[in-house]
N, C-alpha and C. Protein backbone atom coordinates (compact mmCIF):
# COMPACT_ATOMS: atom_id res chain seq x y z
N UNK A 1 99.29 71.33 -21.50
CA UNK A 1 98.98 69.96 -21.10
C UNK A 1 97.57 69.88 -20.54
N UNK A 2 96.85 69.41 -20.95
CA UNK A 2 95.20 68.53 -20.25
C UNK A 2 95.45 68.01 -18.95
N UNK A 3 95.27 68.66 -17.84
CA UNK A 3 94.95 68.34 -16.88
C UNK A 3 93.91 68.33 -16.02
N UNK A 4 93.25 67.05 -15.46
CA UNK A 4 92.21 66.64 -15.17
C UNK A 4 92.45 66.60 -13.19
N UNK A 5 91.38 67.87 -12.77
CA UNK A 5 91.04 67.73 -11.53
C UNK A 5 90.18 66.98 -11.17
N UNK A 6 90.77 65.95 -10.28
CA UNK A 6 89.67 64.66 -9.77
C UNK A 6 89.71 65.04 -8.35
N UNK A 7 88.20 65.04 -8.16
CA UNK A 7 88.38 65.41 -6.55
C UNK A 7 87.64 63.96 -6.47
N UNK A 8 87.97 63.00 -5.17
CA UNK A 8 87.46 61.85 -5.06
C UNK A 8 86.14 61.96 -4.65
N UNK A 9 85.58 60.34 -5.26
CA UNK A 9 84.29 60.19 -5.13
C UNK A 9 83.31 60.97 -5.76
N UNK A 10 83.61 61.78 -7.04
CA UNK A 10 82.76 62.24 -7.65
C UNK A 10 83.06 62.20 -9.46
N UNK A 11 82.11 62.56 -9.91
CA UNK A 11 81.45 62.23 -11.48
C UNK A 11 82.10 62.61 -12.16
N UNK A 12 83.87 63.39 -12.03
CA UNK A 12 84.98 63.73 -12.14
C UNK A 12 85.61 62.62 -12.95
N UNK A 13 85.31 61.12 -12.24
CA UNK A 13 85.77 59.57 -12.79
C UNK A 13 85.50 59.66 -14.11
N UNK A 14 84.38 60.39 -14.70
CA UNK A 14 84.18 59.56 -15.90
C UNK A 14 85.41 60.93 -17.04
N UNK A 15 85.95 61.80 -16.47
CA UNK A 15 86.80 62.56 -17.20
C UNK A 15 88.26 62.07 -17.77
N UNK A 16 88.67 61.10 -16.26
CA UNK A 16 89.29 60.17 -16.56
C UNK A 16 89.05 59.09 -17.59
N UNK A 17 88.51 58.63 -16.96
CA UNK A 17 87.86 57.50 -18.42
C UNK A 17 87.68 57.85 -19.56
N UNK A 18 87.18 58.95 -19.48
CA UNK A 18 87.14 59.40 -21.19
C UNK A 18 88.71 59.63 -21.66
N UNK A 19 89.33 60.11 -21.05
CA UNK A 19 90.64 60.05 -21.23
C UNK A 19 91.78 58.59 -21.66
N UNK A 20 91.00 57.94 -20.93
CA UNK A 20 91.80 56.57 -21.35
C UNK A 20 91.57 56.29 -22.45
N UNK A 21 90.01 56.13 -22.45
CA UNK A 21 89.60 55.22 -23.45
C UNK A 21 89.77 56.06 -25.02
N UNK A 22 90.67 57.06 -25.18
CA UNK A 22 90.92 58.30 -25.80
C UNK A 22 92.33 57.56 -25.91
N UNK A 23 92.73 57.25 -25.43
CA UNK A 23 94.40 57.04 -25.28
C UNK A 23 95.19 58.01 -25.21
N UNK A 24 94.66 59.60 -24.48
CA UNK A 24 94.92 61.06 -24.81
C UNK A 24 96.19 60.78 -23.53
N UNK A 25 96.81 61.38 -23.97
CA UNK A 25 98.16 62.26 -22.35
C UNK A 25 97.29 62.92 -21.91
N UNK A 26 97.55 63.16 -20.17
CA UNK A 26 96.93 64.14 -19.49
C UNK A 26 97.38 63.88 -18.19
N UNK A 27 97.58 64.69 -17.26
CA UNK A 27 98.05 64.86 -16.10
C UNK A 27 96.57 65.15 -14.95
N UNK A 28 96.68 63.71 -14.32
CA UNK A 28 95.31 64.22 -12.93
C UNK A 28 96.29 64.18 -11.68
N UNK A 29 95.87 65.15 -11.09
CA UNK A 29 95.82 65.74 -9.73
C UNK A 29 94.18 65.35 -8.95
N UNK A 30 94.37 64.77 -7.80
CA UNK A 30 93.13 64.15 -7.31
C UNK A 30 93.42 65.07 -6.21
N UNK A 31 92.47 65.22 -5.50
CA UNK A 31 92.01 65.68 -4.46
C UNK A 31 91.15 64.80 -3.54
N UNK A 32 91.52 65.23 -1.83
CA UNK A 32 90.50 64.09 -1.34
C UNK A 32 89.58 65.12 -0.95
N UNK A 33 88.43 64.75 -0.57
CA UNK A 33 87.48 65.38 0.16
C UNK A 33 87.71 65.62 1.94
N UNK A 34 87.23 66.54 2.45
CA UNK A 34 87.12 66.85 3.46
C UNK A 34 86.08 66.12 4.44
N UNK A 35 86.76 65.94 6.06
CA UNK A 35 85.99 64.75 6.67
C UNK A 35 84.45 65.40 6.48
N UNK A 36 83.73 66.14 5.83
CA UNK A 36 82.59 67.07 5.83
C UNK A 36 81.96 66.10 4.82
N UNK A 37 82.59 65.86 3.77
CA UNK A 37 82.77 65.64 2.54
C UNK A 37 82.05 66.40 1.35
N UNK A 38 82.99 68.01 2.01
CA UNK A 38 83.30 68.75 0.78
C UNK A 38 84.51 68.79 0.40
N UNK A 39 84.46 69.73 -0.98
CA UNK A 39 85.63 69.70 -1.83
C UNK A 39 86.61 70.13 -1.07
N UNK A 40 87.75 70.46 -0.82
CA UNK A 40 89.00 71.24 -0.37
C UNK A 40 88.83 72.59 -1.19
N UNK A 41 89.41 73.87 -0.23
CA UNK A 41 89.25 74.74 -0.81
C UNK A 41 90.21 75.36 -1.84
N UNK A 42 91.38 74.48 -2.18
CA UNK A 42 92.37 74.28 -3.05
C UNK A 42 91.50 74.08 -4.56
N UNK A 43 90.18 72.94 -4.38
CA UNK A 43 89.38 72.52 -5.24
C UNK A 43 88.52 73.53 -6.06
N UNK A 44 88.07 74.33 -4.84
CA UNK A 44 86.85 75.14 -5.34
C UNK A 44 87.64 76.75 -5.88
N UNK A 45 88.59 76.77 -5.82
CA UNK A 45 89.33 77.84 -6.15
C UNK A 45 89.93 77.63 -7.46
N UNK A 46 89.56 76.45 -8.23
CA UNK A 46 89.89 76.47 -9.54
C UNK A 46 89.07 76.82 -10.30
N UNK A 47 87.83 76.70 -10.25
CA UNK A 47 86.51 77.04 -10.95
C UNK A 47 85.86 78.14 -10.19
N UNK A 48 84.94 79.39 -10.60
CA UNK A 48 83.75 80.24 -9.92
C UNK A 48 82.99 78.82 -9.16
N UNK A 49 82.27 77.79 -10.59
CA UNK A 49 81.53 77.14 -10.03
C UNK A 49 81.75 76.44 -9.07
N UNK A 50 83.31 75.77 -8.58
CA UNK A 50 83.57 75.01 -7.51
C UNK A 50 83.23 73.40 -7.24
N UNK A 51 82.37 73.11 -8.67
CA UNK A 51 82.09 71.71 -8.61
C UNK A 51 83.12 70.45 -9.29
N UNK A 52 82.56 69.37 -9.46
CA UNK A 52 83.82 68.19 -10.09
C UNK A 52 82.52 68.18 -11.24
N UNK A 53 83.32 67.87 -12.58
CA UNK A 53 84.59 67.80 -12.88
C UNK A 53 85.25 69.51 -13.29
N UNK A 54 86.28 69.38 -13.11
CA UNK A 54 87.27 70.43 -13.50
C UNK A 54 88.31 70.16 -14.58
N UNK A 55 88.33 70.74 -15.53
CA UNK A 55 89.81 70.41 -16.26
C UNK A 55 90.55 71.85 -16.20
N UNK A 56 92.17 71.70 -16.58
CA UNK A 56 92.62 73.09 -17.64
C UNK A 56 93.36 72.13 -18.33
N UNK A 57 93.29 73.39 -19.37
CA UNK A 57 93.83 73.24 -20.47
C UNK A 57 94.63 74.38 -21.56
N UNK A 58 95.86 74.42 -20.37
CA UNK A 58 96.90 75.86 -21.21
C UNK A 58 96.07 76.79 -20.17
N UNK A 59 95.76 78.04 -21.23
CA UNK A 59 95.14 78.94 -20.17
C UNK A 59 93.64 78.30 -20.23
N UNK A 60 92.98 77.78 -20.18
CA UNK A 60 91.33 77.30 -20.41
C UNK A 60 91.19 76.47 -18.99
N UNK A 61 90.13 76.98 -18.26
CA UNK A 61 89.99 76.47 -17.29
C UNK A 61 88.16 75.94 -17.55
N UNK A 62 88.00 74.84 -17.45
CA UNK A 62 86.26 74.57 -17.67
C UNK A 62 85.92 73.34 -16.72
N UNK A 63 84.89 73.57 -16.41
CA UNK A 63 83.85 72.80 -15.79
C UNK A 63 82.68 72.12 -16.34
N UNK A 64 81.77 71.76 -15.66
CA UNK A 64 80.84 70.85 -16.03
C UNK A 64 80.92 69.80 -17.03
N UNK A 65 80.32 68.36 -16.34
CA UNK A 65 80.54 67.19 -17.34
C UNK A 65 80.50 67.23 -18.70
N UNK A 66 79.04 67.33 -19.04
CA UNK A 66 78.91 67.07 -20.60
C UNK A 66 79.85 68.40 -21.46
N UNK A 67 79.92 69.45 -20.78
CA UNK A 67 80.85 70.56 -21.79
C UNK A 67 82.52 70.19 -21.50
N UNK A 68 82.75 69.55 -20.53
CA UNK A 68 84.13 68.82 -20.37
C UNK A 68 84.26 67.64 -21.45
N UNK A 69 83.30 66.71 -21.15
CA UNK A 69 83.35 65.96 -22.24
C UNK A 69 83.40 66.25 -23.75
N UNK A 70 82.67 67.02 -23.75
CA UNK A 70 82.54 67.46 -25.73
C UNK A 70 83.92 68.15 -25.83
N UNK A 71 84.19 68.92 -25.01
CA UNK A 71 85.53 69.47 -25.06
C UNK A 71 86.75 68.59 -25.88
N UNK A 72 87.02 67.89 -24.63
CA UNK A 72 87.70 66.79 -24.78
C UNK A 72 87.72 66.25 -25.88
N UNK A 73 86.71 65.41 -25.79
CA UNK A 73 86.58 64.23 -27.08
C UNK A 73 86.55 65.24 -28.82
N UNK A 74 86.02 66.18 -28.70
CA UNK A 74 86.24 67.29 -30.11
C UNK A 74 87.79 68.13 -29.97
N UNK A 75 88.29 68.46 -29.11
CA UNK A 75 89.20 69.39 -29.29
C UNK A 75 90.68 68.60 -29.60
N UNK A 76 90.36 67.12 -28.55
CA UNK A 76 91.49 66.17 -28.40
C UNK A 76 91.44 64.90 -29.41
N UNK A 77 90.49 64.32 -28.86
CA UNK A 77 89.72 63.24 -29.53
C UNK A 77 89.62 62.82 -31.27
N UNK A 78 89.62 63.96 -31.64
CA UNK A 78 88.71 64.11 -33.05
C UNK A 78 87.71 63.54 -33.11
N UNK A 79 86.80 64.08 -32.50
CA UNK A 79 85.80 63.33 -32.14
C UNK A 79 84.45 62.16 -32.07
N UNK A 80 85.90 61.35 -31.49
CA UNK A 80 86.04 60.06 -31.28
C UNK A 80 84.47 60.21 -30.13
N UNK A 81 84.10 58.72 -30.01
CA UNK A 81 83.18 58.90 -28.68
C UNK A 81 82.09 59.32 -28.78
N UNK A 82 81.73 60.44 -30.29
CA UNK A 82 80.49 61.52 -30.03
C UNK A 82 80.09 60.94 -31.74
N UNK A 83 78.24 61.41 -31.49
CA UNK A 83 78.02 60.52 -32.26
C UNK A 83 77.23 62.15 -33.18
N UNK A 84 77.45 61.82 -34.29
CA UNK A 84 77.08 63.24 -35.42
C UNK A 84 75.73 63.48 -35.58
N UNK A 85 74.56 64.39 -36.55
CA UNK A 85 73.56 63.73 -36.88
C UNK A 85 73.33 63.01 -38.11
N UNK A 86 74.52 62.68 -39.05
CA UNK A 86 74.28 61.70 -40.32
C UNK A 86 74.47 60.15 -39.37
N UNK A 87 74.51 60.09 -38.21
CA UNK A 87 74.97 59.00 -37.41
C UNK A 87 73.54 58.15 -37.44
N UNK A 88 73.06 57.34 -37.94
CA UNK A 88 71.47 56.48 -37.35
C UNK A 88 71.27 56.29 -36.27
N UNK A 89 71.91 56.55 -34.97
CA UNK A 89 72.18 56.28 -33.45
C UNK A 89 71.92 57.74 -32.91
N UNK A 90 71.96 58.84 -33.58
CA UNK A 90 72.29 60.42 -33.19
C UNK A 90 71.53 60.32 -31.63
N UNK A 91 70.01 60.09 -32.30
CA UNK A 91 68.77 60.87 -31.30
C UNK A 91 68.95 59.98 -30.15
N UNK A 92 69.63 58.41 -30.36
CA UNK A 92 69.69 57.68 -28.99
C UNK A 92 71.01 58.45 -28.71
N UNK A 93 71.95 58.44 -28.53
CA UNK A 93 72.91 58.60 -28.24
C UNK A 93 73.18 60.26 -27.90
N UNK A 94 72.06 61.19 -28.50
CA UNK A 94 71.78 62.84 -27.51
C UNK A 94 71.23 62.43 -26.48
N UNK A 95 70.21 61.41 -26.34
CA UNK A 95 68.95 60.84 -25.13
C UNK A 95 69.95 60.21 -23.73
N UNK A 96 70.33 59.83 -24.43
CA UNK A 96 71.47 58.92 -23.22
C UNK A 96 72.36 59.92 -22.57
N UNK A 97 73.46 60.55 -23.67
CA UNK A 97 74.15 61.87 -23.22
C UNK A 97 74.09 62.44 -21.92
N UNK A 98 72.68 63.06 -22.10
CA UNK A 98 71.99 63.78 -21.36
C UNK A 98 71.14 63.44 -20.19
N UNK A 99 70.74 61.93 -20.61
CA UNK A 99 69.86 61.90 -19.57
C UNK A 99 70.42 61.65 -18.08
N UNK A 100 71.78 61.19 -18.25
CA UNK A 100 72.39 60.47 -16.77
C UNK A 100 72.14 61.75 -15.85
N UNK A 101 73.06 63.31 -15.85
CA UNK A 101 72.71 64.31 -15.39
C UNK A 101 71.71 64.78 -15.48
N UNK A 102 70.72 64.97 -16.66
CA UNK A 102 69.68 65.77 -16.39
C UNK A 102 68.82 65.24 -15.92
N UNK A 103 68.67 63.81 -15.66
CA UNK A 103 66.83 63.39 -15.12
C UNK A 103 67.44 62.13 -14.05
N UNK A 104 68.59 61.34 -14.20
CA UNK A 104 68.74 60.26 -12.52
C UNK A 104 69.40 60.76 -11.87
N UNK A 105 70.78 61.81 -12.06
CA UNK A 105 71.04 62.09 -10.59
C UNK A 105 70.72 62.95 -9.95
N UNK A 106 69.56 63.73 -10.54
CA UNK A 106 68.49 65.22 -10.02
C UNK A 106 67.33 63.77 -8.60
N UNK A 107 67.08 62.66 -9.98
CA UNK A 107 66.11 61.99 -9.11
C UNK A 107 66.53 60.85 -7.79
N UNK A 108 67.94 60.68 -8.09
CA UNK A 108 68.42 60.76 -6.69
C UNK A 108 68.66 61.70 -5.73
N UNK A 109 69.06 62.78 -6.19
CA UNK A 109 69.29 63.63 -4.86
C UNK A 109 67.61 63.83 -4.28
N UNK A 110 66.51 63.50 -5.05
CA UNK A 110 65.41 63.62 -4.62
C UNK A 110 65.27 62.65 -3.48
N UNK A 111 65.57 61.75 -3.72
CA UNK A 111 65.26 60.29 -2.85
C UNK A 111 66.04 60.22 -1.79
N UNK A 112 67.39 60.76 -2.08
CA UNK A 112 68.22 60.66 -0.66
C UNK A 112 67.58 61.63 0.86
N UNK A 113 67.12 62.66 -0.13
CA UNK A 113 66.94 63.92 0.57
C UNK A 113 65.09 63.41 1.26
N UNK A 114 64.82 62.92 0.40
CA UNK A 114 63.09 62.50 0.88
C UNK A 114 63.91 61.55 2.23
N UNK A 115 64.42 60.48 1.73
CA UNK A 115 65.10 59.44 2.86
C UNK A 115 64.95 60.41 4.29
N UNK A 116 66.03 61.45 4.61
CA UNK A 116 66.88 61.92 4.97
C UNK A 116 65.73 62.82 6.11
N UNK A 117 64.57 63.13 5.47
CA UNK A 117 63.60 63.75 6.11
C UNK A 117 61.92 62.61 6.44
N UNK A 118 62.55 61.09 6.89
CA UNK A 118 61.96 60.50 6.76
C UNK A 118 60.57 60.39 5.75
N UNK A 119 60.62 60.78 4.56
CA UNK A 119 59.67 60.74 3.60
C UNK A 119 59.37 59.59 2.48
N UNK A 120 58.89 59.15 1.96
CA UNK A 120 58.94 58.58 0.60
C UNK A 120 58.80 59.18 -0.52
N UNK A 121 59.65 58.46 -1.56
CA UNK A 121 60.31 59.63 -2.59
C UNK A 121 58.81 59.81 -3.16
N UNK A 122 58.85 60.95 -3.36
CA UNK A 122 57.54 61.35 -3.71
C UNK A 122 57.19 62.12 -5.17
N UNK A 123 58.49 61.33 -5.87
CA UNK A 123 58.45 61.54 -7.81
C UNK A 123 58.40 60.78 -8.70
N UNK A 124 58.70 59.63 -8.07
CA UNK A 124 58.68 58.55 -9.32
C UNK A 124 59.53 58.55 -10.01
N UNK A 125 60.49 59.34 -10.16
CA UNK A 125 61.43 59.37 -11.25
C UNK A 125 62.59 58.44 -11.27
N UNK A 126 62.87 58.00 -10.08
CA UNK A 126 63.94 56.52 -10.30
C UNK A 126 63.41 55.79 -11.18
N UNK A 127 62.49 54.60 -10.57
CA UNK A 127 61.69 54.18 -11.01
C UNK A 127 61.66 54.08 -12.77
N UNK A 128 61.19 55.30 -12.62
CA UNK A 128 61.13 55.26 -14.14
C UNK A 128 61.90 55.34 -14.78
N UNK A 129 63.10 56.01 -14.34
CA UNK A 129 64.36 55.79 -15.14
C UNK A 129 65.02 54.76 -15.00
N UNK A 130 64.89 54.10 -13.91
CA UNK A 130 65.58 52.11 -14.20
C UNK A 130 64.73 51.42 -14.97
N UNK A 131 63.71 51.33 -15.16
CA UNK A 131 62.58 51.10 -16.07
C UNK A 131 63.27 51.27 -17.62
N UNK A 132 64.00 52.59 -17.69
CA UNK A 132 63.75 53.08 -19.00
C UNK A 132 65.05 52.49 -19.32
N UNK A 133 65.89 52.18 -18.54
CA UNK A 133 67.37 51.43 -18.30
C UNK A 133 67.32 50.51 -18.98
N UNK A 134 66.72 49.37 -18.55
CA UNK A 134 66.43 48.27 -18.14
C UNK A 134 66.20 47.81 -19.94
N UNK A 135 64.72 48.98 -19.82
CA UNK A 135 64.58 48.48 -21.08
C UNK A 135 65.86 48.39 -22.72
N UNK A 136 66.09 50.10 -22.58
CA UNK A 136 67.28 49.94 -23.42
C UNK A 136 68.06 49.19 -23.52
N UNK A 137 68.92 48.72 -22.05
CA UNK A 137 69.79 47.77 -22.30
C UNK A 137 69.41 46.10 -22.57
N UNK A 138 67.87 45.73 -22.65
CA UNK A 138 67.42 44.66 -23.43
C UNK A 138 67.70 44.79 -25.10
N UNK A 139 67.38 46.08 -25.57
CA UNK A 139 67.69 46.31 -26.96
C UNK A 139 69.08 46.60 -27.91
N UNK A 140 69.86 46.96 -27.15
CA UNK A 140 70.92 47.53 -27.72
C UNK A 140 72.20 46.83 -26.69
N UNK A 141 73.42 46.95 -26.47
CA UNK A 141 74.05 45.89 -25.91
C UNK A 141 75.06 47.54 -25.50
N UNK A 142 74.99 49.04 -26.15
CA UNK A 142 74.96 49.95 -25.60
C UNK A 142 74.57 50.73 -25.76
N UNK A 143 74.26 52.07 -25.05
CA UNK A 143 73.14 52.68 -24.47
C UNK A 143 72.70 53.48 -26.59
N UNK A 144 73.90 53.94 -27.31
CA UNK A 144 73.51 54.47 -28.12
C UNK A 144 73.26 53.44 -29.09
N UNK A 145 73.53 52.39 -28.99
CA UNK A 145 73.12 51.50 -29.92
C UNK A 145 74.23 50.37 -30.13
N UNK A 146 75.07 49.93 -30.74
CA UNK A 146 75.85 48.77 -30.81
C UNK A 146 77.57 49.12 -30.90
N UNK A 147 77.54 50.51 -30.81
CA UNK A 147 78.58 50.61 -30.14
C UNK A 147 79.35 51.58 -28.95
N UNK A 148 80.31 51.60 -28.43
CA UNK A 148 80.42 52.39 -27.18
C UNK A 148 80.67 53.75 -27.43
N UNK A 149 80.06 54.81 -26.79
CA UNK A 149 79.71 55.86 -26.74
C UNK A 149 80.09 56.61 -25.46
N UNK A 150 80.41 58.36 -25.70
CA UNK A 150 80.42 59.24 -24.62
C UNK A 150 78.84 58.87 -23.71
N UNK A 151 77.91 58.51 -24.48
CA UNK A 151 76.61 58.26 -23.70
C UNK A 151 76.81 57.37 -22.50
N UNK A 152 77.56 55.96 -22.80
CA UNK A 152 77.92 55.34 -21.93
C UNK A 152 78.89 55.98 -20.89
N UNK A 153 79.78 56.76 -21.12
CA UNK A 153 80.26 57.29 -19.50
C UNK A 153 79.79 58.37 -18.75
N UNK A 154 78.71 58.77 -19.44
CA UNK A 154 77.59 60.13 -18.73
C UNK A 154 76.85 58.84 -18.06
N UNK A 155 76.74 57.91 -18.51
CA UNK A 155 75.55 56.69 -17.63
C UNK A 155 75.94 56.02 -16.90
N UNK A 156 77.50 55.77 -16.59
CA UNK A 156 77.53 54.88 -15.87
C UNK A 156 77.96 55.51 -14.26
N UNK A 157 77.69 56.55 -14.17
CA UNK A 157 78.69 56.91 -13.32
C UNK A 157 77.09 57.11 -11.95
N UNK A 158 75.74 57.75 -12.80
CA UNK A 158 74.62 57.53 -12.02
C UNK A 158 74.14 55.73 -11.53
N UNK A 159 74.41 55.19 -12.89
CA UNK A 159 74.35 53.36 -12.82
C UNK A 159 75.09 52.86 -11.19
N UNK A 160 76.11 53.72 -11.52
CA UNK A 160 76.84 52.97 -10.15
C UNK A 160 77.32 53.60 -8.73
N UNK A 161 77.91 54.90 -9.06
CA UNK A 161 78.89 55.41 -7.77
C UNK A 161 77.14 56.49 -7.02
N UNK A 162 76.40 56.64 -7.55
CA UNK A 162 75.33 57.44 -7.64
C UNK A 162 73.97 56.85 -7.17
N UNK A 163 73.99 55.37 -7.92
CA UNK A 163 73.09 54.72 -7.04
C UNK A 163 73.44 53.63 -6.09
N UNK A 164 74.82 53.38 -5.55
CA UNK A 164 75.27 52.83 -4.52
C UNK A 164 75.11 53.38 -3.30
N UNK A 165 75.47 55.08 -3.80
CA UNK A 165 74.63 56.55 -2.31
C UNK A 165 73.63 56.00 -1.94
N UNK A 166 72.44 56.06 -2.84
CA UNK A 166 71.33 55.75 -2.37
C UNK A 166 70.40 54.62 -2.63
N UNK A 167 71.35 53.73 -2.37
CA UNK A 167 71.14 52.25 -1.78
C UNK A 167 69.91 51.26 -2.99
N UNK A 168 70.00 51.99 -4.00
CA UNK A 168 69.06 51.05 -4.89
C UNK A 168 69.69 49.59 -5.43
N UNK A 169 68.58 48.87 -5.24
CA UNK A 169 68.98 47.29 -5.79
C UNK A 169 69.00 47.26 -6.67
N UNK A 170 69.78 46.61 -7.51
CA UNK A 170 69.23 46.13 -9.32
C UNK A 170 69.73 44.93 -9.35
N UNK A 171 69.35 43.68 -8.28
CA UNK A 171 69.38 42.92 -8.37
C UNK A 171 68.27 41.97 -9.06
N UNK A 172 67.74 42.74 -9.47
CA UNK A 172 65.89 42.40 -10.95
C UNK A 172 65.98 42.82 -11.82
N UNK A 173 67.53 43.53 -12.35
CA UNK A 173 67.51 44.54 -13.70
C UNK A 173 68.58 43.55 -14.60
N UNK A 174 68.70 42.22 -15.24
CA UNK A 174 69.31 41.70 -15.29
C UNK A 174 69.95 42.25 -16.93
N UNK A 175 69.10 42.47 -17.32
CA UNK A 175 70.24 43.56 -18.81
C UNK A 175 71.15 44.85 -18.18
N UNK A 176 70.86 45.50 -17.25
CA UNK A 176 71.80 46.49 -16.50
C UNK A 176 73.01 45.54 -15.45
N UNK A 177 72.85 44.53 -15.21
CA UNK A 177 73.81 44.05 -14.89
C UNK A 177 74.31 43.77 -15.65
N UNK A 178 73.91 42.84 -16.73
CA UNK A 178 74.99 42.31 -18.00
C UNK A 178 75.81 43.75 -18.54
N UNK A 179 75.37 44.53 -18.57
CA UNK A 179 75.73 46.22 -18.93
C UNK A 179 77.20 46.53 -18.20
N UNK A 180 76.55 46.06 -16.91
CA UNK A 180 77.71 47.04 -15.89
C UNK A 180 78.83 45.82 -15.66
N UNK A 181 78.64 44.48 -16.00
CA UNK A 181 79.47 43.56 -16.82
C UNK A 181 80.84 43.52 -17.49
N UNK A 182 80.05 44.18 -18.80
CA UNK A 182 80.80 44.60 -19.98
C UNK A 182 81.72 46.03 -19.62
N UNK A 183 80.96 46.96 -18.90
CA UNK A 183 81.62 48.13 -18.49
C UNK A 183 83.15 47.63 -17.68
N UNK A 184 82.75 47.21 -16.78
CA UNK A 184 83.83 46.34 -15.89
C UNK A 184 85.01 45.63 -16.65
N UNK A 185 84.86 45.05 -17.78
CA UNK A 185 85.58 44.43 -18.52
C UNK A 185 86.44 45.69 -19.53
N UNK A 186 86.08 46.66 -19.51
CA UNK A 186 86.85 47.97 -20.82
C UNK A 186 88.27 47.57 -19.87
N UNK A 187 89.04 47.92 -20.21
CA UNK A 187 90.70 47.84 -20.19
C UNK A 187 90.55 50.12 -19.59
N UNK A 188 89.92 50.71 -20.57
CA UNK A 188 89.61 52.38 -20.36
C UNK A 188 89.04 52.17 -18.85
N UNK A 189 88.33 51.65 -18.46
CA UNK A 189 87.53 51.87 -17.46
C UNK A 189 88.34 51.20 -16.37
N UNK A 190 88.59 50.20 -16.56
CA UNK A 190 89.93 49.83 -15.23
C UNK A 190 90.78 50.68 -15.11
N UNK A 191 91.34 50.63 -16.02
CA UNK A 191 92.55 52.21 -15.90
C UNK A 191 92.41 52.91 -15.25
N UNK A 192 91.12 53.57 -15.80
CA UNK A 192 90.81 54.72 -15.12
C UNK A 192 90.15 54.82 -13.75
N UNK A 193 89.79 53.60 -13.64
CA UNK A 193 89.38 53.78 -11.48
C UNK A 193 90.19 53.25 -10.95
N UNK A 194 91.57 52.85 -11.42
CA UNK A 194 92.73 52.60 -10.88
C UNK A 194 93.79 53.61 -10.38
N UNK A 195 93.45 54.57 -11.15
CA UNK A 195 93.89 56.09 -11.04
C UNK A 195 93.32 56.90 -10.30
N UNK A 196 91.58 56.83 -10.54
CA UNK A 196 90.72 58.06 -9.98
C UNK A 196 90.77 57.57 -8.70
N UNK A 197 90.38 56.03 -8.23
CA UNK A 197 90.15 55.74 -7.09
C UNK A 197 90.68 54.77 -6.23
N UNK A 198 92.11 54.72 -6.38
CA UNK A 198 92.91 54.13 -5.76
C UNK A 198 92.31 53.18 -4.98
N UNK A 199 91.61 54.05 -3.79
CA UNK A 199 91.60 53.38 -2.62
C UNK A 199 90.23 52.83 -2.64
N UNK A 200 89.60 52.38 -3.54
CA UNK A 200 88.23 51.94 -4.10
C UNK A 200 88.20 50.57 -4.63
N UNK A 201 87.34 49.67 -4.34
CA UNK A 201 87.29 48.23 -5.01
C UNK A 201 86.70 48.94 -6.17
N UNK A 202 87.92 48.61 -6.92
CA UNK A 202 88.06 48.65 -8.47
C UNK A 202 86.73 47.69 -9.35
N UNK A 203 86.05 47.18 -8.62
CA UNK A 203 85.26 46.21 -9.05
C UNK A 203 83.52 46.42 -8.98
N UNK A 204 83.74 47.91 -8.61
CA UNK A 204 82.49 48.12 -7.60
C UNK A 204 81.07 47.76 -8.49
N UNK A 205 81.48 47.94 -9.92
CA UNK A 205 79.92 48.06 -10.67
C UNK A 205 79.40 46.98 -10.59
């Protein structure tokens, strides 16, 4: 059985979601965080690495988002969600993939941490990645192109639970709102923060 470790309040949510919007069976076990707000050590004793997300699967125990995700959506999925390279969307839809983890929530933990040591963020890289947001979602209605994608739940999870941490407005980004809109409206995505986060306004994006 696919079972999905959700430890709350982390990027774990979008494992769920991929799951819904999959219509896959799977069994989550959530975890809360510690008043520290670290993992429980119940948590970190499932993985070496100790981070969210976590799945198993039979004997297969794996970590990290995007290799959880491909997992998933190829092993379960048939892979549903993931976009090929005979796809005309491929190169947007690797760009997006990737970029939520590899370049906004590196450039938040920059900003919180500048915050934190009274500094100003001193990279530019938000910025430029709401910029680069902003723009896409003027062109395309989603991130890989016109239809919904694993890209979209690697993005939304920095879009929202990620930059609510660190307090950015996008009350001037009016195609990323219409975005986080439509996100709000999936039937997959209610589900699934109905599950992951109980005790969470379900409404937050």
């Amino acid at each position: 059985m696919l079972t999905v470790h959700h430890l709350g309040a982390s990027q774990s949510e979008r494992i769920v979601w991929l799951c819904e919007e999959l219509g896959l069976p799977y069994a989550l076990i959530r975890y809360e965080r510690e008043t520290s707000g670290a993992a429980p050590p119940e948590y970190k004793a499932l993985h070496p690495a100790g981070t969210a997300p976590i799945i198993t699967d039979g004997q297969i125990v794996l970590a990290e988002t995007g290799a959880v995700i491909e997992y998933i959506a190829r092993r379960h999925g048939g892979g549903r969600l993931l976009l090929g390279p005979e796809h005309k969307d491929f190169t947007n839809f690797l760009f997006w993939f990737h970029y939520g983890n590899g370049s906004m929530v590196p450039a938040f933990m920059m900003d919180v941490v500048a915050k934190r040591l009274g500094a100003p963020s001193i990279s530019g890289r938000t910025d430029i990645a709401f910029r680069l947001v902003e723009q896409r979602l003027g062109q395309a209605e989603w991130f890989a192109g016109d239809i919904f994608t694993a890209a979209d739940i690697m993005m939304v999870f920095p879009l929202t639970s990620a930059r609510a941490f660190s307090g950015r407005d996008i009350s001037d980004s009016p195609n990323l709102l219409a975005y986080l809109k439509r996100v709000r409206e999936r039937e997959g995505y209610r589900a699934a923060m109905a599950k992951a986060e109980p005790n969470r306004e379900p409404q937050r994006v």
